[in-house]
Protein backbone atom coordinates (compact mmCIF):
# COMPACT_ATOMS: atom_id res chain seq x y z
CA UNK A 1 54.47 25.81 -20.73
CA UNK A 2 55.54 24.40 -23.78
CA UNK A 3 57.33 21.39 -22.75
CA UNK A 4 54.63 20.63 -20.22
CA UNK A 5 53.73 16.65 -20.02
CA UNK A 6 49.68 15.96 -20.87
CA UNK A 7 47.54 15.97 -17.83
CA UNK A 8 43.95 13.81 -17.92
CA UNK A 9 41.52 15.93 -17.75
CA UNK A 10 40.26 16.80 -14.36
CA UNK A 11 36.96 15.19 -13.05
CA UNK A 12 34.60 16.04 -10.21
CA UNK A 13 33.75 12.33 -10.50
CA UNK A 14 37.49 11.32 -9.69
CA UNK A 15 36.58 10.06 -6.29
CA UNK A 16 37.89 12.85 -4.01
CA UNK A 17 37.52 16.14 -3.02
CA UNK A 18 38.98 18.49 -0.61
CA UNK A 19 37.35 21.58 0.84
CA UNK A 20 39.13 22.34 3.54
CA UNK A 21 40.16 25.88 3.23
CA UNK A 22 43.95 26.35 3.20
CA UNK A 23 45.36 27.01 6.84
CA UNK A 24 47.09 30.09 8.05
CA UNK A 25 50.42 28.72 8.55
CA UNK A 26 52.49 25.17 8.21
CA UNK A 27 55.03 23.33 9.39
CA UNK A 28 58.33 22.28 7.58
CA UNK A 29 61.61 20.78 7.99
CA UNK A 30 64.40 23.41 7.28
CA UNK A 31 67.62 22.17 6.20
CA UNK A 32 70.30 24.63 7.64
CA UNK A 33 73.95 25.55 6.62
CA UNK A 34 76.56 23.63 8.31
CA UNK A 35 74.39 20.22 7.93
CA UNK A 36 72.02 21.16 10.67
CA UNK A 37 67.86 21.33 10.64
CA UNK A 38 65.13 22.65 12.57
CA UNK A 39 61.20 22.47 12.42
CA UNK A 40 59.75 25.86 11.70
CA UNK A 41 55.84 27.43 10.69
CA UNK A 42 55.75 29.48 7.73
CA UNK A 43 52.55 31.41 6.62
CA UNK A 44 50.78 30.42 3.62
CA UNK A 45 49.22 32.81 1.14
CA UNK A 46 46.67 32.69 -1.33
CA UNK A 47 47.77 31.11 -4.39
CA UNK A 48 47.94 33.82 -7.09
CA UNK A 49 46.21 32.59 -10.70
CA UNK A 50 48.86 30.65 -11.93
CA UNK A 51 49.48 29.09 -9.29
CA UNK A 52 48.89 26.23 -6.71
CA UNK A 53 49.55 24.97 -3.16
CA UNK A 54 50.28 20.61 -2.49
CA UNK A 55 49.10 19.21 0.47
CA UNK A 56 52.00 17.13 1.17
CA UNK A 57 51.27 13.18 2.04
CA UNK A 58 54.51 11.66 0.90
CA UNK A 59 57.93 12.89 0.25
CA UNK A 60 60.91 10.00 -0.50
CA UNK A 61 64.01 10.52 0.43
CA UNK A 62 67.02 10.53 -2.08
CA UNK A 63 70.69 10.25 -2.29
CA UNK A 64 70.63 13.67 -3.81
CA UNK A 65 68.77 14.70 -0.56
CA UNK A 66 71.18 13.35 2.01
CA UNK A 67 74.25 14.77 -0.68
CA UNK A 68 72.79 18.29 -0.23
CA UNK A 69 72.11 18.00 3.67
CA UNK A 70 75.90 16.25 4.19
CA UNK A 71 77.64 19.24 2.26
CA UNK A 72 75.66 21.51 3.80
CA UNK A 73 73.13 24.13 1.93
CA UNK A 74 73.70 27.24 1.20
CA UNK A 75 70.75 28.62 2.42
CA UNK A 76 68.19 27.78 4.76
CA UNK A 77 66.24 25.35 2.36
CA UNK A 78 62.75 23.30 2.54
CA UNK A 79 64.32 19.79 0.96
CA UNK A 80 62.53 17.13 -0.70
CA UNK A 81 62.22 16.73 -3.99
CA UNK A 82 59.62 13.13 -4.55
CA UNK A 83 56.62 14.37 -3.39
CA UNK A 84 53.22 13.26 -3.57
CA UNK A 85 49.81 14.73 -2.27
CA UNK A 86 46.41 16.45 -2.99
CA UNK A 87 45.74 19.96 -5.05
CA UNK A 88 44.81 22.23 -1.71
CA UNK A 89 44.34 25.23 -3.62
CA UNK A 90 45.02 26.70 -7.53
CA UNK A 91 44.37 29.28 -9.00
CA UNK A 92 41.92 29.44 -12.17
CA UNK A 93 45.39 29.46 -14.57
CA UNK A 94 46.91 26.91 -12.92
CA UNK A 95 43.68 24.81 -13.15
CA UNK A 96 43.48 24.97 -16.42
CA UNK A 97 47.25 24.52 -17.44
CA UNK A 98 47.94 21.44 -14.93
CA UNK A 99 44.35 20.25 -15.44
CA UNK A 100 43.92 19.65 -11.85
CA UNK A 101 41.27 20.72 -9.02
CA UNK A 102 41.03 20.68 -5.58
CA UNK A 103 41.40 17.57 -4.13
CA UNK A 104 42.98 16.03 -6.69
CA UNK A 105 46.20 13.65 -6.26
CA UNK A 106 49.44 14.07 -7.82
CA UNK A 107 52.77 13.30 -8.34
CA UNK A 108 55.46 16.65 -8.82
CA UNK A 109 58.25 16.54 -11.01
CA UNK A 110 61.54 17.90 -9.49
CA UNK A 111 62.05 20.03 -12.11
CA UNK A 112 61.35 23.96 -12.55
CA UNK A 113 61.44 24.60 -16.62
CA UNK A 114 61.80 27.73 -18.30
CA UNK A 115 59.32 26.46 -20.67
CA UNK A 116 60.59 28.34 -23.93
CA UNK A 117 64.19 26.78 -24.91
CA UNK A 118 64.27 24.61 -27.55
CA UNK A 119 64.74 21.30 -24.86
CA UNK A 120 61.34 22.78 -23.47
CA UNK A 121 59.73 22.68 -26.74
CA UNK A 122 60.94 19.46 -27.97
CA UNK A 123 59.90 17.76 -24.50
CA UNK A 124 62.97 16.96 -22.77
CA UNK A 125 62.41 19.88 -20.42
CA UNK A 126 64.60 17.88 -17.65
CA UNK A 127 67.51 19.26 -19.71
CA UNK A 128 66.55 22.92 -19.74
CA UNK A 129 69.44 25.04 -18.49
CA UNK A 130 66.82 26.73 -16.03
CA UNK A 131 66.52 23.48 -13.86
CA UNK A 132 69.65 21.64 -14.23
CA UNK A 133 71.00 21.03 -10.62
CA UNK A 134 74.90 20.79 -11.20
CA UNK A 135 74.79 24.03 -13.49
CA UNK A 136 72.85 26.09 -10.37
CA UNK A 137 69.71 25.70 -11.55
CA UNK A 138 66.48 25.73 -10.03
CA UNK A 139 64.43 22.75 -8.71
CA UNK A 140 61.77 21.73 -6.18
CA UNK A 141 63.47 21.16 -2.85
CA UNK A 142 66.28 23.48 -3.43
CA UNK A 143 65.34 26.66 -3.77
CA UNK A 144 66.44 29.04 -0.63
CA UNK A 145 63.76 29.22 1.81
CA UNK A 146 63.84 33.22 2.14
CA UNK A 147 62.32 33.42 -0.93
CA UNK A 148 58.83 33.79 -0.65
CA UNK A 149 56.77 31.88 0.17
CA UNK A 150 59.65 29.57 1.45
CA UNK A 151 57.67 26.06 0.81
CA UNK A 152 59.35 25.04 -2.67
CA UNK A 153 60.22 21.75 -1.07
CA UNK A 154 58.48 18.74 0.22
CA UNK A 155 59.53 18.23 3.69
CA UNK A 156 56.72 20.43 4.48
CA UNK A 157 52.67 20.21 5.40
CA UNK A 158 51.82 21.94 2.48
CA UNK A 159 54.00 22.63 -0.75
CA UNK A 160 54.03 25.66 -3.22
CA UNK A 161 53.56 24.84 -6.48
CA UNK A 162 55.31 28.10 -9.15
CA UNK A 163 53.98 28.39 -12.62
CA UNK A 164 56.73 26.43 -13.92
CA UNK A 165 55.70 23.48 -11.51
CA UNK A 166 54.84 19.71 -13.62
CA UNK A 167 52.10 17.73 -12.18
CA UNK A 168 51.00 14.30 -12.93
CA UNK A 169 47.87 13.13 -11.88
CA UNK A 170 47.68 9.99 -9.76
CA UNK A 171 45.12 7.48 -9.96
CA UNK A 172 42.95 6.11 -6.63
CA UNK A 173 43.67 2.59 -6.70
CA UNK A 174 47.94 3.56 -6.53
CA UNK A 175 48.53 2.33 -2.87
CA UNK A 176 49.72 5.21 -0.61
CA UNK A 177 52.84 3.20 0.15
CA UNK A 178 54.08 2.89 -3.68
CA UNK A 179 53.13 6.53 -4.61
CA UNK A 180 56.42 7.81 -3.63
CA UNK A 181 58.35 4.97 -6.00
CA UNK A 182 56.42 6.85 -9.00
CA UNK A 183 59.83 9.39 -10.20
CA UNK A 184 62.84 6.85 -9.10
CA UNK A 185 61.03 4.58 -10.63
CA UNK A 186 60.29 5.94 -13.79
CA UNK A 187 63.66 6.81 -13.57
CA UNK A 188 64.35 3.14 -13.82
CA UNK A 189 62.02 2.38 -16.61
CA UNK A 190 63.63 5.19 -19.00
CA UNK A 191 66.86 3.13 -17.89
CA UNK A 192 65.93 -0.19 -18.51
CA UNK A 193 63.72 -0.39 -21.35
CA UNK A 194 64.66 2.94 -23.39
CA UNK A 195 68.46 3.87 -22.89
CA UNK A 196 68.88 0.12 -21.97
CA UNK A 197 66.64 -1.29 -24.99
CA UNK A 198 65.72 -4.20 -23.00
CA UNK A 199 64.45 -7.01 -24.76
CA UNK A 200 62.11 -9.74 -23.26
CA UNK A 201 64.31 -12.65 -21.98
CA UNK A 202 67.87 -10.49 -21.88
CA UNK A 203 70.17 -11.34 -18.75
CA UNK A 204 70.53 -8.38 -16.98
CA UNK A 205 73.25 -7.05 -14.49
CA UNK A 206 72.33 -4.19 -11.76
CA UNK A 207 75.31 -2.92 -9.80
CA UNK A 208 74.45 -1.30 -6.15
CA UNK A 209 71.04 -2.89 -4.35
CA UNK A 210 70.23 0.85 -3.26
CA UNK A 211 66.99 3.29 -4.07
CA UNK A 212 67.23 3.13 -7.86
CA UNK A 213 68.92 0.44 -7.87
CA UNK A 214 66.10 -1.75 -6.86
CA UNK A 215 63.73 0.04 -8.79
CA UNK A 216 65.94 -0.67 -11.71
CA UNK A 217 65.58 -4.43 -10.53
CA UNK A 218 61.62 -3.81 -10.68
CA UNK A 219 62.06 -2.16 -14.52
CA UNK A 220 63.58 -5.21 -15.49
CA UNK A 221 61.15 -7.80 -14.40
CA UNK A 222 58.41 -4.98 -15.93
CA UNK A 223 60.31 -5.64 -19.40
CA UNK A 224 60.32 -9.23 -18.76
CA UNK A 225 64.67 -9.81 -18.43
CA UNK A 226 65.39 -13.76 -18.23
CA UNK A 227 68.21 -13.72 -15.86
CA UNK A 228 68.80 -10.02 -13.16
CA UNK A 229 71.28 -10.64 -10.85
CA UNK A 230 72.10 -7.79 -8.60
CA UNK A 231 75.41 -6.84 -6.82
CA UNK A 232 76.06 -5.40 -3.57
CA UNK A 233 78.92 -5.25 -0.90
CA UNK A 234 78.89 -7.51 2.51
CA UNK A 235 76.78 -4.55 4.43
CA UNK A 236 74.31 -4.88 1.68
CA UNK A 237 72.40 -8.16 3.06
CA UNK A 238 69.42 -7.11 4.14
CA UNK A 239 69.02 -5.09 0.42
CA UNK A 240 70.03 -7.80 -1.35
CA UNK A 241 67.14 -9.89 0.38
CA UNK A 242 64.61 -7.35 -1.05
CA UNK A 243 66.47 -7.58 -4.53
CA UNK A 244 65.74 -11.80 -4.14
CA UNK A 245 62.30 -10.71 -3.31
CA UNK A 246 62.02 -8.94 -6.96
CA UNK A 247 62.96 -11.89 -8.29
CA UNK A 248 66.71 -11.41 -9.12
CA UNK A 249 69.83 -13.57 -7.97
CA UNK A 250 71.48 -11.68 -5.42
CA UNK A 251 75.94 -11.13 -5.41
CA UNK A 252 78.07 -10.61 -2.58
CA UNK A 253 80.91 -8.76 -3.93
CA UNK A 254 83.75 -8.69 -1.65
CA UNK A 255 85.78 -5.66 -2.51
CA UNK A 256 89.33 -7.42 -2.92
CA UNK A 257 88.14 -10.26 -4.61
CA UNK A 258 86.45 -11.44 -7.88
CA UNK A 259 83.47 -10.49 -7.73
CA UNK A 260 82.75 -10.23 -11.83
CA UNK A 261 83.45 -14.27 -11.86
CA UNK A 262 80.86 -14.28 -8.89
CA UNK A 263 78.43 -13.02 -11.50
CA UNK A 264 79.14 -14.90 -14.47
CA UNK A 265 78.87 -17.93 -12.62
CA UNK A 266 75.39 -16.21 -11.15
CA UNK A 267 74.44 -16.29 -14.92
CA UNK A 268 75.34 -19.49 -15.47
CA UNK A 269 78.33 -19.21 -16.88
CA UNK A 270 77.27 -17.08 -20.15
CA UNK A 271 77.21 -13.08 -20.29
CA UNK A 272 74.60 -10.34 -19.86
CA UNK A 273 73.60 -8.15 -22.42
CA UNK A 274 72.36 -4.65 -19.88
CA UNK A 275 74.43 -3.81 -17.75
CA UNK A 276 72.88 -0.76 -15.14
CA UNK A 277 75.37 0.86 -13.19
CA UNK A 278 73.91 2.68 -10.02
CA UNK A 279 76.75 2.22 -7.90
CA UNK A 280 78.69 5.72 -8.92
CA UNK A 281 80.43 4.65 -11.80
CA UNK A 282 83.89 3.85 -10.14
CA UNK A 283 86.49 2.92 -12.97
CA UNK A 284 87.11 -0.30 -11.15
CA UNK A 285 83.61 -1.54 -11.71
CA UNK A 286 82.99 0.15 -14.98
CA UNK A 287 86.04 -2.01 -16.49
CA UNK A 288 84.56 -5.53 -14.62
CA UNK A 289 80.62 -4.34 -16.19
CA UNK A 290 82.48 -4.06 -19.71
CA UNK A 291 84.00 -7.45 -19.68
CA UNK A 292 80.47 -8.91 -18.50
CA UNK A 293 78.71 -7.66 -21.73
CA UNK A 294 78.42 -10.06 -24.50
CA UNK A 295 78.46 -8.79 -28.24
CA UNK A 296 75.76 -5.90 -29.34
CA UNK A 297 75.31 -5.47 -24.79
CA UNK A 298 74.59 -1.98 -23.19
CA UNK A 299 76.00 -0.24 -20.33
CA UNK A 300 73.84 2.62 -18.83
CA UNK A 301 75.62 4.86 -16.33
CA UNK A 302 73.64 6.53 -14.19
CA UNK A 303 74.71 9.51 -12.10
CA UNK A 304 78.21 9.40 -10.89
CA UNK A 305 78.67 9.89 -6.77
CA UNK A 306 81.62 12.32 -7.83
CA UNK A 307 83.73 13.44 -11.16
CA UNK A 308 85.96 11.22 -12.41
CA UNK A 309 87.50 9.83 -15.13
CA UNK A 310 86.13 5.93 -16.49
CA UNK A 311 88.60 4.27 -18.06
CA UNK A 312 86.49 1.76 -20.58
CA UNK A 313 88.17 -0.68 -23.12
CA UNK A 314 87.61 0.90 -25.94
CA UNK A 315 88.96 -1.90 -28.26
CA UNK A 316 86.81 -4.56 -26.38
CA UNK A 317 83.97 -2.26 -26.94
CA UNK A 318 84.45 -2.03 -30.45
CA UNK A 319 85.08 -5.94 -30.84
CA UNK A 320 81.62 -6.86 -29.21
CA UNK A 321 79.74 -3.96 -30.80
CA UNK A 322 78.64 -2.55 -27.38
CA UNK A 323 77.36 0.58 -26.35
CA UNK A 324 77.43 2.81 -23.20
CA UNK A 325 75.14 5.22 -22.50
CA UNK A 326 75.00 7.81 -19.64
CA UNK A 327 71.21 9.16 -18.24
CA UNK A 328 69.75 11.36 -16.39
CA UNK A 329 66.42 12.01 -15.07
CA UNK A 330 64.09 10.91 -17.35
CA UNK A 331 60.96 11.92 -20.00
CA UNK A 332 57.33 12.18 -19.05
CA UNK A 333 56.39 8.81 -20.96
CA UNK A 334 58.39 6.80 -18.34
CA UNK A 335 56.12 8.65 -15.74
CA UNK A 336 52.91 7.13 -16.85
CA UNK A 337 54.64 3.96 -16.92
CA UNK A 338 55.99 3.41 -14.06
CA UNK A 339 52.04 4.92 -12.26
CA UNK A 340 50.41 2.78 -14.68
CA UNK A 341 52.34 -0.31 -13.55
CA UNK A 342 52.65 0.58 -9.58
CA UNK A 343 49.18 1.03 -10.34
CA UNK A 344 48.16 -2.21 -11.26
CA UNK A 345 50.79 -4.28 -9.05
CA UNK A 346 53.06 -5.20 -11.68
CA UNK A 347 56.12 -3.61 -10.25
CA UNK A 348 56.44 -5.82 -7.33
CA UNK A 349 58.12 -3.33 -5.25
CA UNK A 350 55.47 -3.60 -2.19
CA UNK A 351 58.26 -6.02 -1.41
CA UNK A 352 60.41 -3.22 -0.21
CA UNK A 353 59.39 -2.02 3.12
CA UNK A 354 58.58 0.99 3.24
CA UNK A 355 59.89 3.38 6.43
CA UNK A 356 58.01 6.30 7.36
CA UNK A 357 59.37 9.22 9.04
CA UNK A 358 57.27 12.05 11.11
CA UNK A 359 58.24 15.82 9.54
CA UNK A 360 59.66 16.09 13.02
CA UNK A 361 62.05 13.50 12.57
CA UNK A 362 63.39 14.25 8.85
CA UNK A 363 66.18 16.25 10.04
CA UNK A 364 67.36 13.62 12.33
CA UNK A 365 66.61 10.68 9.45
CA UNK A 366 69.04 13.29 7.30
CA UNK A 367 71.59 12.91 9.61
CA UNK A 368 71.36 9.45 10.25
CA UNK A 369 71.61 8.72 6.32
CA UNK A 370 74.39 10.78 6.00
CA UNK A 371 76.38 9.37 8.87
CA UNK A 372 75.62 5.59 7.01
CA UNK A 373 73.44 4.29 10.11
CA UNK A 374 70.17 4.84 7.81
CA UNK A 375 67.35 1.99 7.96
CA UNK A 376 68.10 -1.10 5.65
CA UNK A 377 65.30 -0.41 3.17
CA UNK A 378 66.07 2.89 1.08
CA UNK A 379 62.47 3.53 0.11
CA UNK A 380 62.54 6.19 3.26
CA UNK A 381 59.19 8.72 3.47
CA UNK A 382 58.67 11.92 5.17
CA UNK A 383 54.61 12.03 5.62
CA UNK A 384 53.67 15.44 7.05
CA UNK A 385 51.13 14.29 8.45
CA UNK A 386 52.14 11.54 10.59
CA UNK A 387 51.39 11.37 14.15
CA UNK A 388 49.55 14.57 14.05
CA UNK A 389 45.39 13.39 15.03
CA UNK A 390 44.30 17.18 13.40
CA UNK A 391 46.32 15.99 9.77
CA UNK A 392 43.75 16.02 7.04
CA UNK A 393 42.74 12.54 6.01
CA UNK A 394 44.57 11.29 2.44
C-alpha cells in the first residue's frame, strides 16, 4: 500500500524462528452487546497470499477499549487494538509487502488504510477516511466478529492480519514488558517533541497521570524538558508516584481549589512553555493550561473524553504568541522512536508496573475498568498465553 511505513528487511539471522504449524482453532475474548463478554474458539484458516496470521503475546489495554466495552458494541467484536507478537503464518504477498517471516516480532498499527487516498499517499494514512474510528471506519479491534475469520482484534491467541494491516518490526533486545508501550507511546513522542516542538530544557506541564499521560511524561524526559510536573486528582496517588518515578514533580489538584497556583509554585514560580492536555480537554482546565503558558508556549490537546465546546482566551493567546494544537494518533517516524528508545532503556517507563491479565480474565478486567475499580498502574496487558503450560514460548 502506498502509505505503508518502511519495514527492515527480514532476516533468517534475526534470532528467532517459529515453525510451529498454525493450530486448528483459538481462543479469544468476545466483547458482547449490552457490555457483556465471553471466551469463545474460532477456527483459523490458511492465510491467503496477501495475507498473515499474529501470534498474539501482548495486547494493552486502552481508554478507547474500556469506552467501546462501557457503551456497549454493536456487534459481537474481538477488542484490542496494541498488540504485539510473532508472524505465525503469511502468505508469499504479504511477505514481501510487510517484509516479515515467520517468526518474526512485531508491533501492529491500529489502523486499516485504504492505501490509495491522497492521506495514504502522502503518509499520514492514520487520517484516511477508511480507518477513522469516529467517522465508522475500520480498525483492528473493532471490526464485527461475524466477519470472517472473526480474529481482527487482539484479545485473541492468534490475530488476523488483512492486506491493509501495518507492521513494524520489533527488535530482540525490546523487553517483553515495554513492547506493549511501543503505539501510546509513540503517541506521546509525536506529542511532545513534534506537535509540542519541545526544546531541550523547556518546563513542561502534563495534565491527567493516566496511560498516555505518563508516556507523555516519558516523551518529555526523552526530549530532555528542564522542569515536568504532572497533575492528577486526590485518587490519583499511586499514579502520581509512578509520574515521580519518571522524574517529574507530581500535583494534587483538588477539584474546588487552585490547583493552577499549585503548579506555578511546582515550577518555581515562573511558567511552562508545553502544555499536554490528556485529561479530556474540559473547558475548566483548558482556560487554567492557557494562563500557565508563557509567551511563544504550546498547548496540545489530545483526544477529548466527549464533544464539547473549549472556551480559550483568545486575546491572551494572541498577547503571548501561543499556539494550540489538537492530535491524533500519530506518523510512523514516532514509531521507530519510541522502539528505538524503549529499546535501549531510555524511556524509563519499566518504572510503571506492568499488570498482566490471562485472555480469560479480559472481559472481567473490562468491566472492572469501566466500573473505575481498575488496578493503579494503567499499563494493563492481555497475554494470550498466560497460564496456559501448552502456550508457545515468546
Amino acid at each position: 500500500m502506498g502509505g505503508s511505513p518502511p519495514i527492515a528487511p527480514h532476516s533468517a539471522a534475526s534470532g528467532h524462528t517459529d515453525t510451529a504449524p498454525l493450530p486448528e482453532a483459538a481462543r479469544a475474548s468476545v466483547a458482547l452487546p449490552g457490555a457483556r463478554s465471553e471466551l469463545r474458539t474460532f477456527p483459523l484458516r490458511a492465510a491467503g497470499p496477501g495475507e498473515g496470521w499474529l501470534r498474539v503475546t501482548a495486547s494493552g489495554i486502552c481508554g478507547t477499549d474500556v469506552g467501546l466495552f462501557h457503551r456497549g458494541v454493536a456487534a459481537e467484536t474481538v477488542l484490542g487494538h496494541h498488540v504485539v507478537g510473532r508472524i505465525a503464518a503469511v502468505g508469499p504477498e504479504a511477505a514481501h509487502r510487510w517484509k516479515v517471516g515467520p517468526g518474526d516480532r512485531v508491533v501492529v498499527e491500529e489502523y486499516l488504510p485504504c492505501g490509495e487516498c491522497p492521506r495514504c499517499a502522502s503518509g499520514a494514512y492514520r487520517l484516511c477516511p477508511q480507518t477513522d474510528l469516529w467517522g465508522g471506519g475500520r480498525r483492528i479491534g473493532t471490526v464485527p466478529a461475524d466477519e470472517d475469520p472473526a480474529l481482527f482484534g487482539g484479545n485473541a491467541e492468534f490475530m488476523f492480519l488483512p492486506e491493509n494491516a501495518v507492521l513494524h518490526r520489533l527488535p530482540e533486545r525490546l523487553p517483553e514488558e515495554l513492547a506493549a508501550w511501543v503505539l501510546p507511546y509513540a503517541n506521546a513522542v509525536d506529542w511532545v517533541l513534534r506537535a509540542g516542538r519541545l526544546a531541550a530544557g523547556e518546563n513542561v506541564v502534563v495534565l491527567g497521570p493516566g496511560y498516555h499521560g505518563l508516556a507523555v511524561t516519558a516523551a518529555a524526559r526523552l526530549g530532555e524538558a528542564g522542569k515536568v510536573v504532572v497533575v492528577g486528582l486526590p485518587r490519583d496517588a499511586e499514579r502520581l508516584g509512578m509520574a515521580e518515578a519518571l522524574g517529574a514533580t507530581a500535583v494534587t489538584a483538588e477539584e474546588s481549589g487552585d490547583w493552577g497556583a499549585a503548579v506555578r509554585a511546582a515550577l518555581g514560580g515562573g511558567s511552562c512553555d508545553l502544555v499536554v492536555d490528556t485529561s479530556g480537554s474540559a473547558p475548566g482546565v483548558v482556560d487554567v493550561a492557557v494562563d500557565l503558558l508563557g509567551h511563544g508556549g504550546r498547548l496540545v490537546l489530545t483526544t477529548p473524553k466527549q464533544p464539547a465546546a473549549v472556551p480559550a482566551d483568545s486575546a491572551a493567546m494572541i498577547r503571548r504568541c501561543l499556539t494550540l494544537t489538537a492530535v491524533r494518533g500519530r506518523p510512523p517516524e514516532a514509531i521507530d522512536r519510541a522502539i528505538a528508545s524503549l529499546a535501549d532503556g531510555t524511556s524509563g517507563l519499566e518504572h510503571v508496573p506492568t499488570v498482566d491479565v490471562p485472555l480469560d480474565e479480559a472481559g472481567d478486567m473490562l468491566t472492572r475498568l469501566a466500573s473505575g475499580s481498575g488496578p493503579s498502574s494503567p499499563h494493563i496487558v492481555v497475554r494470550p498465553g498466560l497460564g496456559r503450560p501448552d502456550a508457545h514460548p515468546l
